[in-house]
Protein backbone atom coordinates (compact mmCIF):
# COMPACT_ATOMS: atom_id res chain seq x y z
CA UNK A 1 76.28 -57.94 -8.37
CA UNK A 2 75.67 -54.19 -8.09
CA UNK A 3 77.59 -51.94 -8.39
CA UNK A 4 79.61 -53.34 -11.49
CA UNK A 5 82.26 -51.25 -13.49
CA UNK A 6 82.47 -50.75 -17.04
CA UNK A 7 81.87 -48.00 -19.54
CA UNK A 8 78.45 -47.84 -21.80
CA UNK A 9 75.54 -49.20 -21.18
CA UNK A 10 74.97 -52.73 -20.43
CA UNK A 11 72.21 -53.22 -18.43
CA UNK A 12 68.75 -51.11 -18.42
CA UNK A 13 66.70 -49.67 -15.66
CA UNK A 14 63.35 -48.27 -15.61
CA UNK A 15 62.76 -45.81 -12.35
CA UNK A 16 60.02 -45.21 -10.43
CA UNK A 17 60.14 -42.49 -7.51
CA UNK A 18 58.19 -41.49 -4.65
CA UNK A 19 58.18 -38.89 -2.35
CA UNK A 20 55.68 -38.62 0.52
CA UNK A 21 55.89 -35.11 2.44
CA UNK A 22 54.25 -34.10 5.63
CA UNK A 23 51.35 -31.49 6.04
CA UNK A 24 54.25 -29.01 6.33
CA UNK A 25 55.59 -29.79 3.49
CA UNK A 26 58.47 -31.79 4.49
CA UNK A 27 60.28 -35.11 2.80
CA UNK A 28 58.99 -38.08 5.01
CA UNK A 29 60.25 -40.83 2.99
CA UNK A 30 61.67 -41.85 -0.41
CA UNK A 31 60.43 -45.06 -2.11
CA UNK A 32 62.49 -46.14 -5.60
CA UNK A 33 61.89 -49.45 -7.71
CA UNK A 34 64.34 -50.26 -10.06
CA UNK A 35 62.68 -52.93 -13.27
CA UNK A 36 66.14 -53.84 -14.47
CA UNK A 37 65.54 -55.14 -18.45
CA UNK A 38 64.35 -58.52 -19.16
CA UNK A 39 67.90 -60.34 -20.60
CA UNK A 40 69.54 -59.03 -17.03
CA UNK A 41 66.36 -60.10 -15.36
CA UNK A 42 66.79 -63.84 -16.73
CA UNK A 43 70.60 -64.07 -15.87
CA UNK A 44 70.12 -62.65 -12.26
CA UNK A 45 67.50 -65.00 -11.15
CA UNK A 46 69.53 -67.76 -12.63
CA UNK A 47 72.49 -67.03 -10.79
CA UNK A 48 71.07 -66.06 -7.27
CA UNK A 49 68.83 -69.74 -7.33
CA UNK A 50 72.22 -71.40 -8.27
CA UNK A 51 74.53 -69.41 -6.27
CA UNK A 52 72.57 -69.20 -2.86
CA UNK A 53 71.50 -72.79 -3.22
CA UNK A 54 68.15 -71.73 -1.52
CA UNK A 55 64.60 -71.40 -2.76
CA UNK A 56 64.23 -68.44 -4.81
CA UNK A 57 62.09 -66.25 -2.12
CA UNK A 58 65.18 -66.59 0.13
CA UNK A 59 67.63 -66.46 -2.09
CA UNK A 60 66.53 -62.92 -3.21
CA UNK A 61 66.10 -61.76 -0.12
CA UNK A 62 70.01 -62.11 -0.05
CA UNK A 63 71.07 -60.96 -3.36
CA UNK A 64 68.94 -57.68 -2.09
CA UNK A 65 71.06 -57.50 0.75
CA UNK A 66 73.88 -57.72 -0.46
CA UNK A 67 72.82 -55.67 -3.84
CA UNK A 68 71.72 -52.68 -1.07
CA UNK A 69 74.98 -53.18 0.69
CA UNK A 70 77.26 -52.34 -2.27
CA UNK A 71 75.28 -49.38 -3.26
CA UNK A 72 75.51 -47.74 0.12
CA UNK A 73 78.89 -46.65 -0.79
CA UNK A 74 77.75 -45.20 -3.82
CA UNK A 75 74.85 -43.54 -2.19
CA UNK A 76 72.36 -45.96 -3.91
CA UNK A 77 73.48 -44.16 -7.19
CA UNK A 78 70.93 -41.49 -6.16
CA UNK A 79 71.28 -37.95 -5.97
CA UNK A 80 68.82 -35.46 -3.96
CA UNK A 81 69.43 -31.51 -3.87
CA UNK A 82 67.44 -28.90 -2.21
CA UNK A 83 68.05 -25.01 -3.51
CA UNK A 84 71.44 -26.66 -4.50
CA UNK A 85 72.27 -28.65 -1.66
CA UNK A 86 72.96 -31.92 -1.58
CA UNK A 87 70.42 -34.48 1.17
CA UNK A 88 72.33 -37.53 1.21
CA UNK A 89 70.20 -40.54 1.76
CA UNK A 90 69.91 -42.92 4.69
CA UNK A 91 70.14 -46.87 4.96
CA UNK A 92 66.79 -47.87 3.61
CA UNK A 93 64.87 -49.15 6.52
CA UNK A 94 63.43 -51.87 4.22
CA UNK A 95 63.92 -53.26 1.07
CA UNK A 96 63.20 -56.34 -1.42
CA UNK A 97 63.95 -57.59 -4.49
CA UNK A 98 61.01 -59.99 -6.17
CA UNK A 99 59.90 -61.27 -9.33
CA UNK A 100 57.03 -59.22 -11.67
CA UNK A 101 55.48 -60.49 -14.52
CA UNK A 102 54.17 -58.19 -17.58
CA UNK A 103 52.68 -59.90 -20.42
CA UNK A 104 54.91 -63.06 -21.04
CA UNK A 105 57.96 -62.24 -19.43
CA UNK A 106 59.19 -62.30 -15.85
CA UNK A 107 61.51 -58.56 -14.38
CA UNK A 108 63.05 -58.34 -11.56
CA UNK A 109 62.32 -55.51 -9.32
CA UNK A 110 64.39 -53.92 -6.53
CA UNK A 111 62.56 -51.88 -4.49
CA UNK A 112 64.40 -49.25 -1.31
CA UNK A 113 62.31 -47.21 1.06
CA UNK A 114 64.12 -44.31 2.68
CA UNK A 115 63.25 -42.97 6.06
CA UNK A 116 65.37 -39.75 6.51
CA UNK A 117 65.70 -38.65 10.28
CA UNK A 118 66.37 -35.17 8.99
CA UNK A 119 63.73 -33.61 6.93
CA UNK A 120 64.40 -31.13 4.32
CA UNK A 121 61.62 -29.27 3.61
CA UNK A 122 60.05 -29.26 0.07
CA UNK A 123 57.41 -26.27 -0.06
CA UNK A 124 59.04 -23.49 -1.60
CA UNK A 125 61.88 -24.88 -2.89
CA UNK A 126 63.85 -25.78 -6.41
CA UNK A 127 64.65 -29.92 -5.57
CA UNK A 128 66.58 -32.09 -8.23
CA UNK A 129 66.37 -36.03 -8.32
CA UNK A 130 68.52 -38.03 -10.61
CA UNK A 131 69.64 -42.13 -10.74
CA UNK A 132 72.28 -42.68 -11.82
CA UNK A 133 75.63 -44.73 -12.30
CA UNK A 134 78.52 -42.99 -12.27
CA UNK A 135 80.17 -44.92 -14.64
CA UNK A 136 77.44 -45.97 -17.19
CA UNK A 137 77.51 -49.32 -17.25
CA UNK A 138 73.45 -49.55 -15.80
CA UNK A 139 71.65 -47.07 -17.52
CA UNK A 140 68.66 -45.67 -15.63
CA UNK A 141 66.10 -43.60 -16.87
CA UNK A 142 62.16 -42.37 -15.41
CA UNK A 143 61.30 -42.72 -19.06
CA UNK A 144 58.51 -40.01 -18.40
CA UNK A 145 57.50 -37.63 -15.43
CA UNK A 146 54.66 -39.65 -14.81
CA UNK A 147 57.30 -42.11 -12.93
CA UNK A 148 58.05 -39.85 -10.09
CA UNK A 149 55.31 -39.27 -7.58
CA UNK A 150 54.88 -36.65 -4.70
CA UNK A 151 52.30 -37.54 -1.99
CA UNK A 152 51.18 -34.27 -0.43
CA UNK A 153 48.50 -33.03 1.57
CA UNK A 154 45.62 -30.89 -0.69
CA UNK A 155 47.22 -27.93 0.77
CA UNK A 156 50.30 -27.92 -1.59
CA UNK A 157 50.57 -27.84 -5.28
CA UNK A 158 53.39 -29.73 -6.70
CA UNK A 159 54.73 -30.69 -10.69
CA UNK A 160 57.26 -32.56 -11.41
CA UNK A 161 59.70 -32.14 -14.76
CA UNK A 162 62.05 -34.38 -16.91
CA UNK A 163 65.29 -32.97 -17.79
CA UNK A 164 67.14 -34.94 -20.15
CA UNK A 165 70.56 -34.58 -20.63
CA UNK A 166 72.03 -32.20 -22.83
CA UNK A 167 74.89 -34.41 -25.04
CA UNK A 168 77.34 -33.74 -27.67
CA UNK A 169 78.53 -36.35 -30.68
CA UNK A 170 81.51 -36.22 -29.23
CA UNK A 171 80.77 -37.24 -25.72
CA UNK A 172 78.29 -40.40 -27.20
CA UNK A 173 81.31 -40.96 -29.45
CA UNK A 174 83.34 -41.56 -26.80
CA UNK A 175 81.01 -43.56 -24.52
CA UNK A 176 80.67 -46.11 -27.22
CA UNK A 177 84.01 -46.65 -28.16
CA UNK A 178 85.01 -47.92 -25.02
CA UNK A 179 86.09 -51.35 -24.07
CA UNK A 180 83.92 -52.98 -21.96
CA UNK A 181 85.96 -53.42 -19.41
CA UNK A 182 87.60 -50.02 -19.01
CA UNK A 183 87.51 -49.53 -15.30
CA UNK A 184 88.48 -45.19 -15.69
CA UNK A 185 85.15 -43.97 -16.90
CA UNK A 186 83.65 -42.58 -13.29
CA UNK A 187 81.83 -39.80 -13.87
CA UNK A 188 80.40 -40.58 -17.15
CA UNK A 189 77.50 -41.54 -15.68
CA UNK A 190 76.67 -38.03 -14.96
CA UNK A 191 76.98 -36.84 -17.95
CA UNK A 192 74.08 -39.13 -19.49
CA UNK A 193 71.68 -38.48 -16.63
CA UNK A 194 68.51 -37.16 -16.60
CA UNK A 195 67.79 -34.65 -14.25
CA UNK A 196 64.10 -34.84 -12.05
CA UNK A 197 63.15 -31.07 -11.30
CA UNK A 198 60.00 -31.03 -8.74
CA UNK A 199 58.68 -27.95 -7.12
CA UNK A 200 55.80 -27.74 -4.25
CA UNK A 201 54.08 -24.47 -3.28
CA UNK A 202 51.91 -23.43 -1.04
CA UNK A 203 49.15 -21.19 -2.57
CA UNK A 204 48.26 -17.59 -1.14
CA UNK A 205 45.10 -17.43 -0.08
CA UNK A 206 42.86 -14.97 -1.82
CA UNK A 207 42.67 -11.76 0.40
């Protein structure tokens, strides 16, 4: 079902990011979960039970293959610099999607660990994170910093930042006036998406 095409938002995601780096200070692995909203939630486990004709365990272990498999082309909708270059990701080496509960109502959760063989290195460096679909029909958002995660040895100091986007009337104008199904909107995405800064130093020692 993902990636779909349209133009504003019609779906909601709420992102939570990890990063786990080495002793050196190197990216090890990348872990997201997507909570897509509750309405989207309800209509996706109804249709993967019916569709895949199998009990629901199984039949989500499907829709997250194939979910994974159309976002590969689209690089996951993820986007990783370091000092302004772009890491793309790898196939996650695992992945599931599975039912949550919070208070009353049941979210679905799609969770993708990345393994990269390459590792860019972290200490000392300006790295940006964003989610995103290009085209804006999933909006995703951290909500807060707190959301993103870096698992480091005591020997670095890391903080993280949320950038939101910087929009004109003009440009949310135009994102909500289009038709639903207006296919020519790639890149839009972009434009609405909020921006993860993260740093991680290594302190001097005191001479």
């Amino acid at each position: 079902m993902i990636p779909p095409c349209g133009a504003h938002p019609h779906n909601w995601v709420t992102v939570r990011s990890e990063f786990e780096l080495n002793d050196k200070g190197e990216l090890v692995s990348i872990t997201q979960i997507w909570r897509f909203d509750f309405f989207f939630s309800a209509m996706l486990i109804a249709e993967t039970a019916n569709e895949w004709q199998q009990p629901l365990p199984r039949a989500l272990e499907l829709e997250a293959r194939r979910m994974v498999g159309n976002l590969e082309p689209y690089q996951y909708f993820s986007a990783l610099s370091v000092n302004e270059h772009d890491f793309r990701l790898p196939v996650p080496d695992r992945y599931a999607l599975q039912v949550v509960r919070s208070g009353e109502q049941d979210f679905l959760e799609l969770t993708m660990h990345f393994r990269p063989e390459q590792r860019p290195m972290f200490a000392g460096k300006d790295v940006r994170w964003s989610v995103y679909d290009p085209t804006y029909y999933i909006a995703y958002s951290h909500e807060h910093a707190d959301n993103v995660t870096i698992r480091h040895s005591p020997a670095l100091r890391c903080n993280t930042q949320l950038k939101l986007p910087k929009l004109t009337e003009e440009l949310i104008a135009y994102a909500f006036s289009l038709d639903q199904n207006q296919r020519d909107t790639d890149g839009l995405g972009l434009a609405f998406a909020e921006k993860i800064l993260m740093r991680c130093e290594i302190p001097k020692k005191q001479p």
